[in-house]
N, C-alpha and C. Protein backbone atom coordinates (compact mmCIF):
# COMPACT_ATOMS: atom_id res chain seq x y z
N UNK A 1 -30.49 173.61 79.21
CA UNK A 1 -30.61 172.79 78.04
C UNK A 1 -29.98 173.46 76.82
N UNK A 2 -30.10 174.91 76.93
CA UNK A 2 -29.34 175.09 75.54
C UNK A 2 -28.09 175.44 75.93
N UNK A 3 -27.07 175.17 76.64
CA UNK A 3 -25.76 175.11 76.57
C UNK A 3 -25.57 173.41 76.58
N UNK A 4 -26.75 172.30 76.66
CA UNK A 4 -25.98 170.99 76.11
C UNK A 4 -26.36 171.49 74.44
N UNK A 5 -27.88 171.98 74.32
CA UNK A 5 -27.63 172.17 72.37
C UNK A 5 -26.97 172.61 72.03
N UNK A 6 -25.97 173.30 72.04
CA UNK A 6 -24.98 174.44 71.81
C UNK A 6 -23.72 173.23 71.80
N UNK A 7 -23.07 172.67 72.74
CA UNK A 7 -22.47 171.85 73.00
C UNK A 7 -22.48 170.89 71.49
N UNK A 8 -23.88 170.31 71.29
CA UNK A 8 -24.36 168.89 70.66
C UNK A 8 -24.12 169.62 69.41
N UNK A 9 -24.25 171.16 68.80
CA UNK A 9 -24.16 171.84 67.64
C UNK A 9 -22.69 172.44 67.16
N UNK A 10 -22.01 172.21 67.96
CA UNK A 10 -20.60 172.39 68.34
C UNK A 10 -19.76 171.33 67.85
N UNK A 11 -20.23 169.98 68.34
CA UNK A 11 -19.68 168.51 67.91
C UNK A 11 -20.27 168.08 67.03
N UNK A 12 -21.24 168.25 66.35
CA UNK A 12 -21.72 168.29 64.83
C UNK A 12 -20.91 168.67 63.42
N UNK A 13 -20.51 170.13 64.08
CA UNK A 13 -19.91 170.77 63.59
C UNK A 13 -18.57 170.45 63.37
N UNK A 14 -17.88 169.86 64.44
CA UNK A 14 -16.04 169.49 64.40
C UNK A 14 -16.31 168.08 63.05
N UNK A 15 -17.12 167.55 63.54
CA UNK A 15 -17.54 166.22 62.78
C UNK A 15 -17.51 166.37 61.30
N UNK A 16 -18.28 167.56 61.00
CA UNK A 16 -18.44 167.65 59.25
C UNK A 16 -16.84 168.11 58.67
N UNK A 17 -16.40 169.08 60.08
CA UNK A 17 -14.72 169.99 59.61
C UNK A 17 -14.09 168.79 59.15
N UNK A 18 -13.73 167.83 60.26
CA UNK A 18 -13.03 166.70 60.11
C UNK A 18 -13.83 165.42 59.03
N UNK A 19 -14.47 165.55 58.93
CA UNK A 19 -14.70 164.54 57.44
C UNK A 19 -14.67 165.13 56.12
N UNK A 20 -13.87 166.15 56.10
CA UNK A 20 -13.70 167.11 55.50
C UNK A 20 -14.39 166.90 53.52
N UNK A 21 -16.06 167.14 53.79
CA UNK A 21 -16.52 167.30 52.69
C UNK A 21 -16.21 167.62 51.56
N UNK A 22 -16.00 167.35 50.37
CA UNK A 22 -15.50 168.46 48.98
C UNK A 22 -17.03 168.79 48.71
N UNK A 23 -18.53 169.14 49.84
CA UNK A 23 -19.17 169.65 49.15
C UNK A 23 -19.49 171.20 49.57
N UNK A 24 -19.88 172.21 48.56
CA UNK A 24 -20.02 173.84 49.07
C UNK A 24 -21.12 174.21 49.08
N UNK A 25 -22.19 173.18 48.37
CA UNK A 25 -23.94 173.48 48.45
C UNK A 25 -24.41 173.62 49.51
N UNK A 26 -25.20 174.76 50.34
CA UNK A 26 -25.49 175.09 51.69
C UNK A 26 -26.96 173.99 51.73
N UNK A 27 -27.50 173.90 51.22
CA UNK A 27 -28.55 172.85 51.33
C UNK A 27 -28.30 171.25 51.64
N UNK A 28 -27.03 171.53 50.41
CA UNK A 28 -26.07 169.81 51.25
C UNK A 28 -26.09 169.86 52.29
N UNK A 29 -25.20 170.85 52.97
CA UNK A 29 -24.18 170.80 54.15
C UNK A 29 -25.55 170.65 55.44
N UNK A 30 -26.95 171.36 55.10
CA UNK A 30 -27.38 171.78 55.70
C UNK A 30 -28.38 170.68 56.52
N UNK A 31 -27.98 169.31 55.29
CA UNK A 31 -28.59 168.19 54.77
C UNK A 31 -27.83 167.20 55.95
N UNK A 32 -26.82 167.24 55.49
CA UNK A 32 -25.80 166.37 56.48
C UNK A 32 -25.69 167.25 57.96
N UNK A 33 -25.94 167.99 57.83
CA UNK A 33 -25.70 168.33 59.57
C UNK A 33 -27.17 167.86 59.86
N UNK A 34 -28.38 168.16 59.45
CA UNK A 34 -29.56 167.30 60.07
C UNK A 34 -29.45 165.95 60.15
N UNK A 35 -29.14 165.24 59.43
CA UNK A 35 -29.06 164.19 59.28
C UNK A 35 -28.26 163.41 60.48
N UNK A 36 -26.81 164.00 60.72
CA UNK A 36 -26.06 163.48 62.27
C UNK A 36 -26.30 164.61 63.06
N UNK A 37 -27.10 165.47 63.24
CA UNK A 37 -27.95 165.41 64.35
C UNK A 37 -28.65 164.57 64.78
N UNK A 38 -29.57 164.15 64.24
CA UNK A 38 -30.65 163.00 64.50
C UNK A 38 -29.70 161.39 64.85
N UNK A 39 -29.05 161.28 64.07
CA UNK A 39 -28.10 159.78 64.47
C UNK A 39 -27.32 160.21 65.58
N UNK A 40 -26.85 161.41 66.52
CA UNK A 40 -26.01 161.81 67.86
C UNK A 40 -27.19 161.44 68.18
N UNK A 41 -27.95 162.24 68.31
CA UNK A 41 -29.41 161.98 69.20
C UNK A 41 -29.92 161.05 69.46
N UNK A 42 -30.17 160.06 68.45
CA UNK A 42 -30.49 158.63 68.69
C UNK A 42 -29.66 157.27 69.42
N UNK A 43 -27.90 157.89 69.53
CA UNK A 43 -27.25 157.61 69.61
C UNK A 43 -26.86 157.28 71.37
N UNK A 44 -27.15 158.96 72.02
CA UNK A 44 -27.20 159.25 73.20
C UNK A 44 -28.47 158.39 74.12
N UNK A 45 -30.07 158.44 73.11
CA UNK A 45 -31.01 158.21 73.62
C UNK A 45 -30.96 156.53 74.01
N UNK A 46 -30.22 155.93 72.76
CA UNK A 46 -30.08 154.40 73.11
C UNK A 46 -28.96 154.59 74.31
N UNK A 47 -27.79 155.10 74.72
CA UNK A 47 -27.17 155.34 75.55
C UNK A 47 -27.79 155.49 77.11
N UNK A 48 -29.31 155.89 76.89
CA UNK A 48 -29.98 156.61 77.85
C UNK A 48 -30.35 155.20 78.50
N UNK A 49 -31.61 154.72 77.58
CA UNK A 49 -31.77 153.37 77.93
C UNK A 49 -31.24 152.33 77.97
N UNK A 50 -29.89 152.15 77.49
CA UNK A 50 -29.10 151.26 78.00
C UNK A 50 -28.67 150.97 79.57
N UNK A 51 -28.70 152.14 79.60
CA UNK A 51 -28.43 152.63 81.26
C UNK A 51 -28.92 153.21 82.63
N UNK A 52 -30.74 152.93 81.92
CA UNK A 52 -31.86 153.06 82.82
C UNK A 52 -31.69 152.10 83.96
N UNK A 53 -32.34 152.10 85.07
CA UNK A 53 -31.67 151.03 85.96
C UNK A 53 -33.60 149.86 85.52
N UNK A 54 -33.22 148.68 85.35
CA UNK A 54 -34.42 147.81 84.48
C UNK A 54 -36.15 148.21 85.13
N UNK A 55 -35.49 148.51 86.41
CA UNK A 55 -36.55 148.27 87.06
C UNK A 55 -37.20 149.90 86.97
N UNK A 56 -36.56 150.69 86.73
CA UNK A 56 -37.03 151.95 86.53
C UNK A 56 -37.78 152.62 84.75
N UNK A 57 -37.46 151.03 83.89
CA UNK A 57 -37.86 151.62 82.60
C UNK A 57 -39.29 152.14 82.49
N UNK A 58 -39.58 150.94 83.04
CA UNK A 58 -41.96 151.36 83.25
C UNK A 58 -41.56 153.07 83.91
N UNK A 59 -41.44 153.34 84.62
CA UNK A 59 -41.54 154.89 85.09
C UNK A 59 -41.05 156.22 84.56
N UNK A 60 -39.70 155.45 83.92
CA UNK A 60 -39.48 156.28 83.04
C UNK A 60 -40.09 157.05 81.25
N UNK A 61 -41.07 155.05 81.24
CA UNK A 61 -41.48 155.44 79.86
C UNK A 61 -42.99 156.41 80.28
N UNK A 62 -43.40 156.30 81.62
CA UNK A 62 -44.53 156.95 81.90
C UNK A 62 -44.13 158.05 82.17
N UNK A 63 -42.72 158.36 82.56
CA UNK A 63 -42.58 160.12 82.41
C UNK A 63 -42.35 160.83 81.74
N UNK A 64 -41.88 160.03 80.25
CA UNK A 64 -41.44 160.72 78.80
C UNK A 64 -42.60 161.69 78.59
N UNK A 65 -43.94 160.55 79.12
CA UNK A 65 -45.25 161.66 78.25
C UNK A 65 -45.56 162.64 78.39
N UNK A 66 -45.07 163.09 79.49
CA UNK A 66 -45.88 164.50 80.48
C UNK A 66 -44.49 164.85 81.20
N UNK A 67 -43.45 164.58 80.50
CA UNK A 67 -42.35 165.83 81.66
C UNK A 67 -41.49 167.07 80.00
N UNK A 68 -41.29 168.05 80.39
CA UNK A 68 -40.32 168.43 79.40
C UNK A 68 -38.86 168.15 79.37
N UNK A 69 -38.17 168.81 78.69
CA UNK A 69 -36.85 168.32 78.11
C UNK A 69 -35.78 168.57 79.44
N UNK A 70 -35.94 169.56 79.69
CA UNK A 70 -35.17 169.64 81.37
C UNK A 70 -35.91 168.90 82.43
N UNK A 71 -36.67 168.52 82.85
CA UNK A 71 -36.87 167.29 83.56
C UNK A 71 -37.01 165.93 83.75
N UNK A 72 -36.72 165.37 82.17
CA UNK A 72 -36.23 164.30 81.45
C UNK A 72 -35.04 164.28 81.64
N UNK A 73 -33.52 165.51 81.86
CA UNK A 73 -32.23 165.82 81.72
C UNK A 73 -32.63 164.88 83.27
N UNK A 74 -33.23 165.66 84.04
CA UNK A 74 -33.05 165.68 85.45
C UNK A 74 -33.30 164.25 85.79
N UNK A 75 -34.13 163.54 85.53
CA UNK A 75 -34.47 162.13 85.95
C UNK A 75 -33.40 161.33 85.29
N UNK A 76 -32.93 161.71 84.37
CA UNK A 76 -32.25 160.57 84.28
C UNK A 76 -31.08 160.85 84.82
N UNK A 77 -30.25 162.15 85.39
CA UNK A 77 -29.17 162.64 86.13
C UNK A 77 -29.74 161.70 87.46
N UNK A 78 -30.40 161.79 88.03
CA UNK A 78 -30.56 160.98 89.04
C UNK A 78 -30.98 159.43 89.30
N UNK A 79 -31.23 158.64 88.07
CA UNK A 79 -31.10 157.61 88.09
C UNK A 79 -30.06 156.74 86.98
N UNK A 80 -29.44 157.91 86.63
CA UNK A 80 -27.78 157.53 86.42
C UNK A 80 -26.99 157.90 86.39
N UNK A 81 -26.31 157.55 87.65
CA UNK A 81 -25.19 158.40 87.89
C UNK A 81 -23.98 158.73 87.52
N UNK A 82 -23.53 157.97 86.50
CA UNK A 82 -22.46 158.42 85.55
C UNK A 82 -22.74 158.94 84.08
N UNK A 83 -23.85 159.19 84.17
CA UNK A 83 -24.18 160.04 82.81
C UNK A 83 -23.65 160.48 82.19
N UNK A 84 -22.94 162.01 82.61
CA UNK A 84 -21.90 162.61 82.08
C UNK A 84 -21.07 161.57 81.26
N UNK A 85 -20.17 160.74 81.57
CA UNK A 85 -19.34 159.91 80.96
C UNK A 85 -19.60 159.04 79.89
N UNK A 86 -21.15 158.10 80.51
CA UNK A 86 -21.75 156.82 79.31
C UNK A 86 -21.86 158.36 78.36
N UNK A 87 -22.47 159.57 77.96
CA UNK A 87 -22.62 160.14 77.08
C UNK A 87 -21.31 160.29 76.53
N UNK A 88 -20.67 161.09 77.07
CA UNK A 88 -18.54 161.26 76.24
C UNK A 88 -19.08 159.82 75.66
N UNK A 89 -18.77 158.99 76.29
CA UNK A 89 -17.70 157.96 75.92
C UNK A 89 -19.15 157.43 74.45
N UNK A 90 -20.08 157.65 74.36
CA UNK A 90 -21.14 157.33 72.88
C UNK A 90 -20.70 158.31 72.06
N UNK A 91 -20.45 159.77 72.36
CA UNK A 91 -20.33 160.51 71.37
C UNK A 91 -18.46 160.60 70.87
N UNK A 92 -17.78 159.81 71.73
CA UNK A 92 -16.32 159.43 71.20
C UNK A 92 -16.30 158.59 70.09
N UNK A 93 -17.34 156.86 70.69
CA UNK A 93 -17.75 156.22 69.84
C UNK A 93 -18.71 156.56 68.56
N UNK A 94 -19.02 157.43 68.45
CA UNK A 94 -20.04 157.61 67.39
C UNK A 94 -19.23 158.40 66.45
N UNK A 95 -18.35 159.38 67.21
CA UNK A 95 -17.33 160.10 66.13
C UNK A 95 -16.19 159.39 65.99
N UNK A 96 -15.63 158.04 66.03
CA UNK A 96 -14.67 157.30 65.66
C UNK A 96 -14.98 156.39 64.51
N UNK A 97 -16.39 156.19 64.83
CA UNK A 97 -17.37 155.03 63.31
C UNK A 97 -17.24 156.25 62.35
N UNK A 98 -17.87 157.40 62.84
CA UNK A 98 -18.28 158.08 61.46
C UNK A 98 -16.98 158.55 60.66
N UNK A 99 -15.83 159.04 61.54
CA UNK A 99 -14.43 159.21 60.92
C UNK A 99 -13.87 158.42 60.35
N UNK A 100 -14.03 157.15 60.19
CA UNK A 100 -13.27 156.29 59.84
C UNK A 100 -14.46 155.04 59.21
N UNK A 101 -15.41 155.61 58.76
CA UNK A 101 -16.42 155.11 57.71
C UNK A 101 -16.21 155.59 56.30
């Protein structure tokens, strides 16, 4: 899990380079990187459930409560199997709105 955070803190990061801020306040900056953290995140998670298979949502919402963050990775690696990609292809889309917002 922390080489996808690392990853997710990585593309945060290209994101602020390339919208290239005129601001130098570390509390700003520090402001806007929380800020699209939380909108990637929310971004991926609607990604997640978009692509639950329907009949698996009841089980899945009963495993959110009681599994941790690597076995949440894992269930949904196995009940979707192109994961890897629906994620690229949200966080392509999410950094093409925000570049060109």
């Amino acid at each position: 899990m922390d080489k996808q955070m690392h990853a997710l803190s990585e593309f945060i990061d290209r994101l602020i380079e390339e919208k290239r801020f005129a601001v130098t306040d570390t509390d700003v900056l520090r402001q806007i990187r929380s800020d699209l953290t939380e909108r990637v995140e929310d971004r991926v998670n609607a990604t997640i459930l978009e692509n639950i298979p329907t009949e698996k949502l009841e089980e899945f919402s009963a495993f959110l409560d009681r599994a941790n963050a690597e076995q949440i990775q894992e269930y949904c690696r196995k009940n979707i199997p192109n994961l890897d990609e629906l994620i690229a292809e949200a966080l392509v889309g999410f950094r093409d709105t925000y570049l060109n917002a």
